[in-house]
PDB file of N, CA and C in Angstrom:
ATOM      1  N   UNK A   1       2.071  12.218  -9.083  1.00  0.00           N
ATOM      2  CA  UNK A   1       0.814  12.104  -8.368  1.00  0.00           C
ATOM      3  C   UNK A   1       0.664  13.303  -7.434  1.00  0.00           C
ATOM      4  N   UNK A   2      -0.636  14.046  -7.536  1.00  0.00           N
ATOM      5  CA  UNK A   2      -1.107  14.983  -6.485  1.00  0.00           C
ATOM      6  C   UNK A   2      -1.078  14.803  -5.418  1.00  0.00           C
ATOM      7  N   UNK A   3      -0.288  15.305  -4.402  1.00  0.00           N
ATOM      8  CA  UNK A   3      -1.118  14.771  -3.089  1.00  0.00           C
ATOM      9  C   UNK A   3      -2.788  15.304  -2.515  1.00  0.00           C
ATOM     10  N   UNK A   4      -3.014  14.585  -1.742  1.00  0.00           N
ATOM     11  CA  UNK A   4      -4.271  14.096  -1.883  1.00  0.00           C
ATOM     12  C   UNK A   4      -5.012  15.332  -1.197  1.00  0.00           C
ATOM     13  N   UNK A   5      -4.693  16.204  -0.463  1.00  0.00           N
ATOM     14  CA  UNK A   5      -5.458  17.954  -0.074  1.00  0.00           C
ATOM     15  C   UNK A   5      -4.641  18.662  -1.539  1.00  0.00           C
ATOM     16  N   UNK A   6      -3.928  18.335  -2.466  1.00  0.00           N
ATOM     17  CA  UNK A   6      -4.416  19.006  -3.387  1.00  0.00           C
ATOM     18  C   UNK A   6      -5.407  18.600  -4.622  1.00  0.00           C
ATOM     19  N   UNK A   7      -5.904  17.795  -4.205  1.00  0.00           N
ATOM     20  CA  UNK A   7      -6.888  17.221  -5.375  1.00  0.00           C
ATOM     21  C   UNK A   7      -8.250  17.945  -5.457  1.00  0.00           C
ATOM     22  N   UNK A   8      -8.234  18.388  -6.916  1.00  0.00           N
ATOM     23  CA  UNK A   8      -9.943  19.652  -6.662  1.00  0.00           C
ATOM     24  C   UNK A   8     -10.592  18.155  -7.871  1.00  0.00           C
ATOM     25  N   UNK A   9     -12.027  18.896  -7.706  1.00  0.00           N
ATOM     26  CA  UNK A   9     -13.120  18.389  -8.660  1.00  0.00           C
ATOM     27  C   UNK A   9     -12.605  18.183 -10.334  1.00  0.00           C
ATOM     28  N   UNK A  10     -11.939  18.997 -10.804  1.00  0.00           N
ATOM     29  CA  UNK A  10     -11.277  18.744 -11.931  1.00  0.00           C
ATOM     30  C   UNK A  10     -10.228  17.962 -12.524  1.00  0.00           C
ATOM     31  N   UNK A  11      -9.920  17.411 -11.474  1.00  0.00           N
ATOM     32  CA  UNK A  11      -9.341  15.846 -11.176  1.00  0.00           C
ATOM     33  C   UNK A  11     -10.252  14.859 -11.744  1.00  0.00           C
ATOM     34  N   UNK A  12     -11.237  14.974 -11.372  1.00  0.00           N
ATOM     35  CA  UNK A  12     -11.895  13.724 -10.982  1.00  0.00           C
ATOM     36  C   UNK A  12     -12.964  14.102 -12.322  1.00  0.00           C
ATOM     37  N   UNK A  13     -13.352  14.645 -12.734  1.00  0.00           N
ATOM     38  CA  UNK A  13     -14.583  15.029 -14.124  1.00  0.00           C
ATOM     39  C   UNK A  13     -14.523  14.381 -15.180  1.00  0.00           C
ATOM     40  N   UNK A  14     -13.087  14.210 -15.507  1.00  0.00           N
ATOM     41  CA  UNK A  14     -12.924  14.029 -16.761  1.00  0.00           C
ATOM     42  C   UNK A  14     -12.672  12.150 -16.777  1.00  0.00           C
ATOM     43  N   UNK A  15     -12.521  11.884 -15.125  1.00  0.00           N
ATOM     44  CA  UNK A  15     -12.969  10.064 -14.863  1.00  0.00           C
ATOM     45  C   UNK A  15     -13.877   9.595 -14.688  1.00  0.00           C
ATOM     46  N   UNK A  16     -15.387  10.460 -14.772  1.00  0.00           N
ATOM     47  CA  UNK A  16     -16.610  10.007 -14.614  1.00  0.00           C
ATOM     48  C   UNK A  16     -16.791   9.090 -15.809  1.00  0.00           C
ATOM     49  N   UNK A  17     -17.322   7.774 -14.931  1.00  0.00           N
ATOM     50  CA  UNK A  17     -17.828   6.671 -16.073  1.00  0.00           C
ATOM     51  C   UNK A  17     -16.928   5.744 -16.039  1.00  0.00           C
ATOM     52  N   UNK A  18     -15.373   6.238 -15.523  1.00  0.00           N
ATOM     53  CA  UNK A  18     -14.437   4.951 -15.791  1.00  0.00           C
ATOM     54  C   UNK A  18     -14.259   4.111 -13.981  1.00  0.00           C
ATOM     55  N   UNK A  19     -13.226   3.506 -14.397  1.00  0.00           N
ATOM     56  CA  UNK A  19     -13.240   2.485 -13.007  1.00  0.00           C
ATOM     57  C   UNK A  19     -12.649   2.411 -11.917  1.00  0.00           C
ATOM     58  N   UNK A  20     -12.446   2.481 -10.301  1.00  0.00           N
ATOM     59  CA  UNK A  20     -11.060   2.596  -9.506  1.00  0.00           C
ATOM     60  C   UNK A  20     -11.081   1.476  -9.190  1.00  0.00           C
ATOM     61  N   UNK A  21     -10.534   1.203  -8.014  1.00  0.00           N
ATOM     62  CA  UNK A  21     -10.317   0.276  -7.473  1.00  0.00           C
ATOM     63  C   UNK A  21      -9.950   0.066  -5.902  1.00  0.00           C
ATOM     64  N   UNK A  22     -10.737  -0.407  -5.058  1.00  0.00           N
ATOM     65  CA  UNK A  22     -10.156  -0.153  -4.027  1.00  0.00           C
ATOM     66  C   UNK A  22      -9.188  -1.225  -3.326  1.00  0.00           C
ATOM     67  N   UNK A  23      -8.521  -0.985  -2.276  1.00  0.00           N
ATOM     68  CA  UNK A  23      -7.362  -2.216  -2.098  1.00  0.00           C
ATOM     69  C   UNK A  23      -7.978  -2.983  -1.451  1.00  0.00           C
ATOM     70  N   UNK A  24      -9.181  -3.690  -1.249  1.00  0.00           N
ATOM     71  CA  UNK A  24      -9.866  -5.017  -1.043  1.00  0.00           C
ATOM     72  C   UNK A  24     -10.243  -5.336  -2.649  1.00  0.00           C
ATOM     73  N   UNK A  25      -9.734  -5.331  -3.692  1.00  0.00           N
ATOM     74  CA  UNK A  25      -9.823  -5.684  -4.924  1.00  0.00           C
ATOM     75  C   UNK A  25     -11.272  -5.480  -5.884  1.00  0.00           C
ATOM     76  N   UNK A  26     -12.176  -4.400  -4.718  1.00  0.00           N
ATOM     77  CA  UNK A  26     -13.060  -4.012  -5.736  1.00  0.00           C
ATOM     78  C   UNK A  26     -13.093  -3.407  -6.338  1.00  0.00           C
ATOM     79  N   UNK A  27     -14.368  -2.984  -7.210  1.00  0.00           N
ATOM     80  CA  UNK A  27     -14.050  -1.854  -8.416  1.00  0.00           C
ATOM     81  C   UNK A  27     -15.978  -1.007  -8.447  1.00  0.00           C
ATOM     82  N   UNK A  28     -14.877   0.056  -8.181  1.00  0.00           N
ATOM     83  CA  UNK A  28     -16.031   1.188  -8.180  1.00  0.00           C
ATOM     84  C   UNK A  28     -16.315   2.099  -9.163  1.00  0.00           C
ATOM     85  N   UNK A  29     -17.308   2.463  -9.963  1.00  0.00           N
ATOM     86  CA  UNK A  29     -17.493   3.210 -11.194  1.00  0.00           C
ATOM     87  C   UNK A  29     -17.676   4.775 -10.941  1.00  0.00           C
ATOM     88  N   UNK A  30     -16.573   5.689 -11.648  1.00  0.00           N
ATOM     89  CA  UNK A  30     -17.331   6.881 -10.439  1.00  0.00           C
ATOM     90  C   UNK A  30     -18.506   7.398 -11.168  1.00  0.00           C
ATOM     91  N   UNK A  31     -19.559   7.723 -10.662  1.00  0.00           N
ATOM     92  CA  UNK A  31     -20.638   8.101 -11.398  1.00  0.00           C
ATOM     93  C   UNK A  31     -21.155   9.325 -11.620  1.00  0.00           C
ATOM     94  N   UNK A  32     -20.629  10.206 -10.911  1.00  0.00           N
ATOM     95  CA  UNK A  32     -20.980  11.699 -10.385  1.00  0.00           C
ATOM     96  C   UNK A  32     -19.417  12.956  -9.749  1.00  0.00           C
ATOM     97  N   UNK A  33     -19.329  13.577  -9.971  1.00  0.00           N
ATOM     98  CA  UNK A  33     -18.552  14.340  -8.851  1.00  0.00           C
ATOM     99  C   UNK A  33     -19.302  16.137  -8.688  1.00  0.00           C
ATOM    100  N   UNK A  34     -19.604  16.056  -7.823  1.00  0.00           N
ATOM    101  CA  UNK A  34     -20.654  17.128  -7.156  1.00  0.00           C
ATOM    102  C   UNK A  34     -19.737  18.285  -6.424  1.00  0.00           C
ATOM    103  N   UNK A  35     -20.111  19.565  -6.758  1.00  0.00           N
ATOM    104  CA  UNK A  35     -19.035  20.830  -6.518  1.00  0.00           C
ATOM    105  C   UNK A  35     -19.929  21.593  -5.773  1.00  0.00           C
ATOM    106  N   UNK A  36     -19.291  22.529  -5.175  1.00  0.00           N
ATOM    107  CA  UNK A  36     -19.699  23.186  -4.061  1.00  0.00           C
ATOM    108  C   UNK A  36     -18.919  24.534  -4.565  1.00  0.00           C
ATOM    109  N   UNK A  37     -19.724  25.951  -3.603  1.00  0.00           N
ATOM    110  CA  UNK A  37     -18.879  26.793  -4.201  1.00  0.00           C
ATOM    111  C   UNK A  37     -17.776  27.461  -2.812  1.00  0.00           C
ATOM    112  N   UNK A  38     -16.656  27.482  -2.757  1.00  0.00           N
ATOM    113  CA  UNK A  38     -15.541  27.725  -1.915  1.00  0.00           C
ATOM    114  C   UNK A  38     -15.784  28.560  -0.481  1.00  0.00           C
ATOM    115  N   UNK A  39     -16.140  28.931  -0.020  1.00  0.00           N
ATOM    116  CA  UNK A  39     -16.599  29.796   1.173  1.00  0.00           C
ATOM    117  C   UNK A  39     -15.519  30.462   1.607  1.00  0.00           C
ATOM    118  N   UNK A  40     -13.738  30.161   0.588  1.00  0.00           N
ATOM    119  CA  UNK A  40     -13.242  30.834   1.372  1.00  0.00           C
ATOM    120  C   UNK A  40     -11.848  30.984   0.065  1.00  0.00           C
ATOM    121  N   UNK A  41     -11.337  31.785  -0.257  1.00  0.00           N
ATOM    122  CA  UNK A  41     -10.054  31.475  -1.229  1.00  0.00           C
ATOM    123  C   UNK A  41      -8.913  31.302  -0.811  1.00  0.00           C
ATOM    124  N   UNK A  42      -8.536  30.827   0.796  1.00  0.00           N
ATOM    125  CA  UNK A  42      -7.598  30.156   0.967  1.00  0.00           C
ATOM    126  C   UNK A  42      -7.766  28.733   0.950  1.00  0.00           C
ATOM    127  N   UNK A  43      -9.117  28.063   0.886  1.00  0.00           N
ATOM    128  CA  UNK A  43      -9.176  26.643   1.173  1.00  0.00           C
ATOM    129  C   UNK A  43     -10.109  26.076  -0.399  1.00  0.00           C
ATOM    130  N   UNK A  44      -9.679  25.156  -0.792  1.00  0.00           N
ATOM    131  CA  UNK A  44     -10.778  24.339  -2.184  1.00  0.00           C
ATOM    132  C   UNK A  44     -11.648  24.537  -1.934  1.00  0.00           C
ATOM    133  N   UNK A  45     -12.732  23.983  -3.109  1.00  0.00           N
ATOM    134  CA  UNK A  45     -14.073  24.630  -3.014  1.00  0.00           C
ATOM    135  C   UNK A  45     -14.242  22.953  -2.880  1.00  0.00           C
ATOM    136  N   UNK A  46     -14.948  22.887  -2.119  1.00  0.00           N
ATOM    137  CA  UNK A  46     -15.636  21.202  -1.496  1.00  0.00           C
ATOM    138  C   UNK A  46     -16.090  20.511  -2.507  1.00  0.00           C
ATOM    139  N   UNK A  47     -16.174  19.365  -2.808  1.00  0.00           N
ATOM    140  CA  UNK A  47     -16.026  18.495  -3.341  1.00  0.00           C
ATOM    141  C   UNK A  47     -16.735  16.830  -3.267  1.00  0.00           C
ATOM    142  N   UNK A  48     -17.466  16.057  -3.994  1.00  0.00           N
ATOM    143  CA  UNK A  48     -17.449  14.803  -3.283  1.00  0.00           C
ATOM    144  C   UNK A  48     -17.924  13.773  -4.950  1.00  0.00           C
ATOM    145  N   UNK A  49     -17.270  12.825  -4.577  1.00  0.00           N
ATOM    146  CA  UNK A  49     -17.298  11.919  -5.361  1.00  0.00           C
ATOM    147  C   UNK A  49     -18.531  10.686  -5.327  1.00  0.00           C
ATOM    148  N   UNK A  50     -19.415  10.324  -6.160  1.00  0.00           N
ATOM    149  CA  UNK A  50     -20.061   8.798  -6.241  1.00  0.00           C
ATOM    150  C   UNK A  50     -20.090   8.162  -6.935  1.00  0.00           C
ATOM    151  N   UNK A  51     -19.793   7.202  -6.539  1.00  0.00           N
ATOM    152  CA  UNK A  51     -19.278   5.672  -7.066  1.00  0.00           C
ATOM    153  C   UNK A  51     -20.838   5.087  -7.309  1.00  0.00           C
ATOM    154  N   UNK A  52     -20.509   4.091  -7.830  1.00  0.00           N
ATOM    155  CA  UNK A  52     -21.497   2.713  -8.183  1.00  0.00           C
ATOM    156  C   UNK A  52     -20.583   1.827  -7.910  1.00  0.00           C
ATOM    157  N   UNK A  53     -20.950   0.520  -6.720  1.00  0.00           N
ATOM    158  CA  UNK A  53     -20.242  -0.780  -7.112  1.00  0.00           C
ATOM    159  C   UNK A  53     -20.895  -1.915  -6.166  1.00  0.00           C
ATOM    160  N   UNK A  54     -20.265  -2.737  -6.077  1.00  0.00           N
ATOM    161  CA  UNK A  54     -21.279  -3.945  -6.002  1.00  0.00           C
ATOM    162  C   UNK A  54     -21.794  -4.450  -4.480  1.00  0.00           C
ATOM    163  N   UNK A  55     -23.189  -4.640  -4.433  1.00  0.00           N
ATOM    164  CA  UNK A  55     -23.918  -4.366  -3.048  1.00  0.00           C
ATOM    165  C   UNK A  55     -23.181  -4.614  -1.736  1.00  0.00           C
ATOM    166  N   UNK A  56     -22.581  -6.074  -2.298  1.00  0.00           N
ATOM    167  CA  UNK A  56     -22.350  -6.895  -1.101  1.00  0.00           C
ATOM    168  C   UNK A  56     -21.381  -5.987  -0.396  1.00  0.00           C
ATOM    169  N   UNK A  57     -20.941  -5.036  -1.305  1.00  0.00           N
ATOM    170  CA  UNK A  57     -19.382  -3.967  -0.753  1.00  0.00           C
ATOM    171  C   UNK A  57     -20.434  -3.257   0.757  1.00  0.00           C
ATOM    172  N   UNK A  58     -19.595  -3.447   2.099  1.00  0.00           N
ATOM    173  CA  UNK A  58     -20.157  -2.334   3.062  1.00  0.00           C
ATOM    174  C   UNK A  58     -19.154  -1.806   3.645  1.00  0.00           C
ATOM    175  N   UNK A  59     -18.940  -0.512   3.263  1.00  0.00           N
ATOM    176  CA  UNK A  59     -17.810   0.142   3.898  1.00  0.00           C
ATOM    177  C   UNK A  59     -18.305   1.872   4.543  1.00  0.00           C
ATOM    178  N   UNK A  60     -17.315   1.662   5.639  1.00  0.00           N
ATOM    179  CA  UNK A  60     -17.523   3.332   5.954  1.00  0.00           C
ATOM    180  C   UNK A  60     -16.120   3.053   6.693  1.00  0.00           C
ATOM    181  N   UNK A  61     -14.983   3.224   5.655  1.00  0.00           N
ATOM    182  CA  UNK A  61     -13.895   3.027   6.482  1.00  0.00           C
ATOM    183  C   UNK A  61     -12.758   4.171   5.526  1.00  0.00           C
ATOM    184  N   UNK A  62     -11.738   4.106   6.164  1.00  0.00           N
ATOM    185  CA  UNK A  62      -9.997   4.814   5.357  1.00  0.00           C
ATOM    186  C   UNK A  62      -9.963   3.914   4.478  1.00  0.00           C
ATOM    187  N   UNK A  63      -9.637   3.820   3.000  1.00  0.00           N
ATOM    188  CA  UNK A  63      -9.301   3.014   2.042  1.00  0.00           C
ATOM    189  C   UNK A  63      -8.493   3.574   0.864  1.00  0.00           C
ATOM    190  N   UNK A  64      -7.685   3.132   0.352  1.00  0.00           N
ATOM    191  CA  UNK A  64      -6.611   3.355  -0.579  1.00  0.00           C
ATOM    192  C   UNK A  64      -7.294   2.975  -1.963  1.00  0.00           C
ATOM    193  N   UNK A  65      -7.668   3.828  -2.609  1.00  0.00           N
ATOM    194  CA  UNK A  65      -8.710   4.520  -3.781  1.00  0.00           C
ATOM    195  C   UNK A  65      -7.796   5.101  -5.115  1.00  0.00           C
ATOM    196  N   UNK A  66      -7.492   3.889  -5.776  1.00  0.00           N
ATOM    197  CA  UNK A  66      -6.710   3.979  -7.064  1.00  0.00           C
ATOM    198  C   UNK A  66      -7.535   4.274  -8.565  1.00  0.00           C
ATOM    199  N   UNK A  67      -6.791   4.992  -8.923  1.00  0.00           N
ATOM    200  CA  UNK A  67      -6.911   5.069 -10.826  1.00  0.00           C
ATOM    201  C   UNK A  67      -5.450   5.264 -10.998  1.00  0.00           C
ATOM    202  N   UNK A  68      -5.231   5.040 -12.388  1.00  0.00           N
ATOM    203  CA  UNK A  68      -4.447   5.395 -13.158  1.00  0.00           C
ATOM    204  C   UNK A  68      -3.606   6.782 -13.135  1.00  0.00           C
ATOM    205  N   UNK A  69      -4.990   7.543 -13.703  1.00  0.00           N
ATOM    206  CA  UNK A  69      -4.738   8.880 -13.939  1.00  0.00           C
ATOM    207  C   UNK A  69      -4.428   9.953 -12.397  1.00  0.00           C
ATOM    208  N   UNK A  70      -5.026   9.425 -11.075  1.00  0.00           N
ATOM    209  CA  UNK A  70      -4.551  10.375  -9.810  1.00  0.00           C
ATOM    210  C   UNK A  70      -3.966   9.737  -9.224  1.00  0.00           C
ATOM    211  N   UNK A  71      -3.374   8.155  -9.203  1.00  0.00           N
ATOM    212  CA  UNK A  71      -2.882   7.254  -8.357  1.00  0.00           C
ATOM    213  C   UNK A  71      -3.477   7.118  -7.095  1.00  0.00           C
ATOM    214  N   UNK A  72      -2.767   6.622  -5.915  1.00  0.00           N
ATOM    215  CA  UNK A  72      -3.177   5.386  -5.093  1.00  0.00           C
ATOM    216  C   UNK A  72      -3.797   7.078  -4.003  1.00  0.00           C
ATOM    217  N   UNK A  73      -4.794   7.397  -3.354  1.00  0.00           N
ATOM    218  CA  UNK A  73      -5.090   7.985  -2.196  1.00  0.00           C
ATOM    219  C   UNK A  73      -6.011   7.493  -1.335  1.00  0.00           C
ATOM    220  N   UNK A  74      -5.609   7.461   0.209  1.00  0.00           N
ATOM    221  CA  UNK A  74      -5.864   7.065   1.169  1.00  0.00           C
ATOM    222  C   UNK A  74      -7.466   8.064   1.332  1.00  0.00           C
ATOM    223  N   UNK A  75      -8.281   7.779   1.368  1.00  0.00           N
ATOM    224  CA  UNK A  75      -9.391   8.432   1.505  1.00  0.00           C
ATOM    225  C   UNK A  75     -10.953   7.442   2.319  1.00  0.00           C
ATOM    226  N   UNK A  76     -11.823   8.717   2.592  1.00  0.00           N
ATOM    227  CA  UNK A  76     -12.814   7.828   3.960  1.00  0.00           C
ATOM    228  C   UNK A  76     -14.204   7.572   2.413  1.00  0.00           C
ATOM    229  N   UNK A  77     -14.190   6.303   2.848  1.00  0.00           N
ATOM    230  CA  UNK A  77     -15.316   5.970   1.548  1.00  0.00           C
ATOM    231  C   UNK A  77     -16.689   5.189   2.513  1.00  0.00           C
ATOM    232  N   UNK A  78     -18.007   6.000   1.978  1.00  0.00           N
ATOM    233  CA  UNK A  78     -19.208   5.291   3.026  1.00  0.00           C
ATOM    234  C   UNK A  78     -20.072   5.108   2.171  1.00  0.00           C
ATOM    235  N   UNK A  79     -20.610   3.937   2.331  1.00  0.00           N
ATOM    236  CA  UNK A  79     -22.090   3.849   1.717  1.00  0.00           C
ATOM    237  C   UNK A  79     -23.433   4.751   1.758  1.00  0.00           C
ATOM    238  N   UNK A  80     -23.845   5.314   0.823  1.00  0.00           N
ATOM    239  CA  UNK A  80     -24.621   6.254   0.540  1.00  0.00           C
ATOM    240  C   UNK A  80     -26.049   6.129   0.651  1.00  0.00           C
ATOM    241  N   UNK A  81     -26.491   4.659  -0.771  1.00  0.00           N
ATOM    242  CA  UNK A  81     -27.543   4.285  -0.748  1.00  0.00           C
ATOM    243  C   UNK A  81     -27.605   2.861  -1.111  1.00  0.00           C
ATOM    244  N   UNK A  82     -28.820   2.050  -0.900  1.00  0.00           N
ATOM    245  CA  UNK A  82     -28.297   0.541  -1.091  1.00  0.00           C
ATOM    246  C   UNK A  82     -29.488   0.328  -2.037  1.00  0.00           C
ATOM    247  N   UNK A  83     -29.565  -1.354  -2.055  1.00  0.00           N
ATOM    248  CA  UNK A  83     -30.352  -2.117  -3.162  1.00  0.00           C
ATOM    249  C   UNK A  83     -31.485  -1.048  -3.715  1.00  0.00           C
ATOM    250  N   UNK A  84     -31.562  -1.337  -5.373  1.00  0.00           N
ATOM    251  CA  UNK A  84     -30.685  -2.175  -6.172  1.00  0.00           C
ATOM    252  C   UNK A  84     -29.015  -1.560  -6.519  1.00  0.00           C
ATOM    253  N   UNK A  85     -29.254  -0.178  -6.269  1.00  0.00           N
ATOM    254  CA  UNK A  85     -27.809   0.359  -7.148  1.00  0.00           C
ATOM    255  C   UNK A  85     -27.529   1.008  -5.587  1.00  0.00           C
ATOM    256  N   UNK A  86     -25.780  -0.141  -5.321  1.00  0.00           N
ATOM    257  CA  UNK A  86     -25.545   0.140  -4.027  1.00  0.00           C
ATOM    258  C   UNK A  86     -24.526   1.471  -4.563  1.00  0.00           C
ATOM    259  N   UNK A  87     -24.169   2.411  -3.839  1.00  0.00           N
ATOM    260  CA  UNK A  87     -23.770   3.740  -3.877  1.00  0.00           C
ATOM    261  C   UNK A  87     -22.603   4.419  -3.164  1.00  0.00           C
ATOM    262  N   UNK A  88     -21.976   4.579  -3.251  1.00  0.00           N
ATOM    263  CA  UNK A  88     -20.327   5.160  -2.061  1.00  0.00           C
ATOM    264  C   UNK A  88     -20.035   6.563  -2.433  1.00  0.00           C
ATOM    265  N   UNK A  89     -19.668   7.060  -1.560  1.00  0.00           N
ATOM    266  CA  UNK A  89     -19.101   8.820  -1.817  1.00  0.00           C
ATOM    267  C   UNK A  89     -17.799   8.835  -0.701  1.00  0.00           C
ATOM    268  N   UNK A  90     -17.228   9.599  -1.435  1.00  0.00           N
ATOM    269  CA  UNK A  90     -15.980  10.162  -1.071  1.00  0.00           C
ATOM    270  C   UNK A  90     -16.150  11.702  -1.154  1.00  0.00           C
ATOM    271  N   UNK A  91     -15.908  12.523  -0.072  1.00  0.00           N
ATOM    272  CA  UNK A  91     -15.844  14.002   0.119  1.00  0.00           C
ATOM    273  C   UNK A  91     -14.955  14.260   0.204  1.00  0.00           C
ATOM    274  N   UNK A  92     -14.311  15.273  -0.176  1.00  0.00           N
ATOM    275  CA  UNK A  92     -13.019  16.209  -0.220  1.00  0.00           C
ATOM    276  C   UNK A  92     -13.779  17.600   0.497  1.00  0.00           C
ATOM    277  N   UNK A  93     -13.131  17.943   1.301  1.00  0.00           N
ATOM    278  CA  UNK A  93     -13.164  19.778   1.975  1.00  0.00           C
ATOM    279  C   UNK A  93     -12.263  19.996   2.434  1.00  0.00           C
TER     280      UNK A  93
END
């Protein structure tokens, strides 16, 4: 498993469409991962992830954000946009 400041966008591309999970036992679809271009070549080029998952979910908190393929990372997940298709993003910079 990567640790989690080394994780770029190409991580995450090839999981669009499939499922995570967060450790309150929900499940988020990632739907998008949106790139930015680097401002600097010592630091990643920014990054952010969106989910789809289910309304009643309201979070803007630290949460432990599993798949398979990158394992378990501690990351800040907030609600984006709500009813009907509630929405979450995760940023990496």
């Amino acid at each position: 498993m990567k640790p989690t400041e080394n994780l770029t966008a190409d991580d995450f591309k090839p999981l669009v469409g499939q499922n995570f999970t967060l450790a309150n036992n929900h499940t988020l679809v990632l739907k998008e991962v949106e790139t930015q271009d680097s401002h600097h070549s010592d630091f990643r080029a920014p990054f952010s992830l969106v989910f789809t998952g289910p309304e009643e979910l309201k979070l803007a908190d630290v949460v432990p954000l599993e798949h398979d393929s990158i394992g378990e990372h501690h990351v800040m997940v907030h609600r984006i946009v709500s009813h009907p298709d509630a929405q979450f993003e995760v940023v990496f910079s």
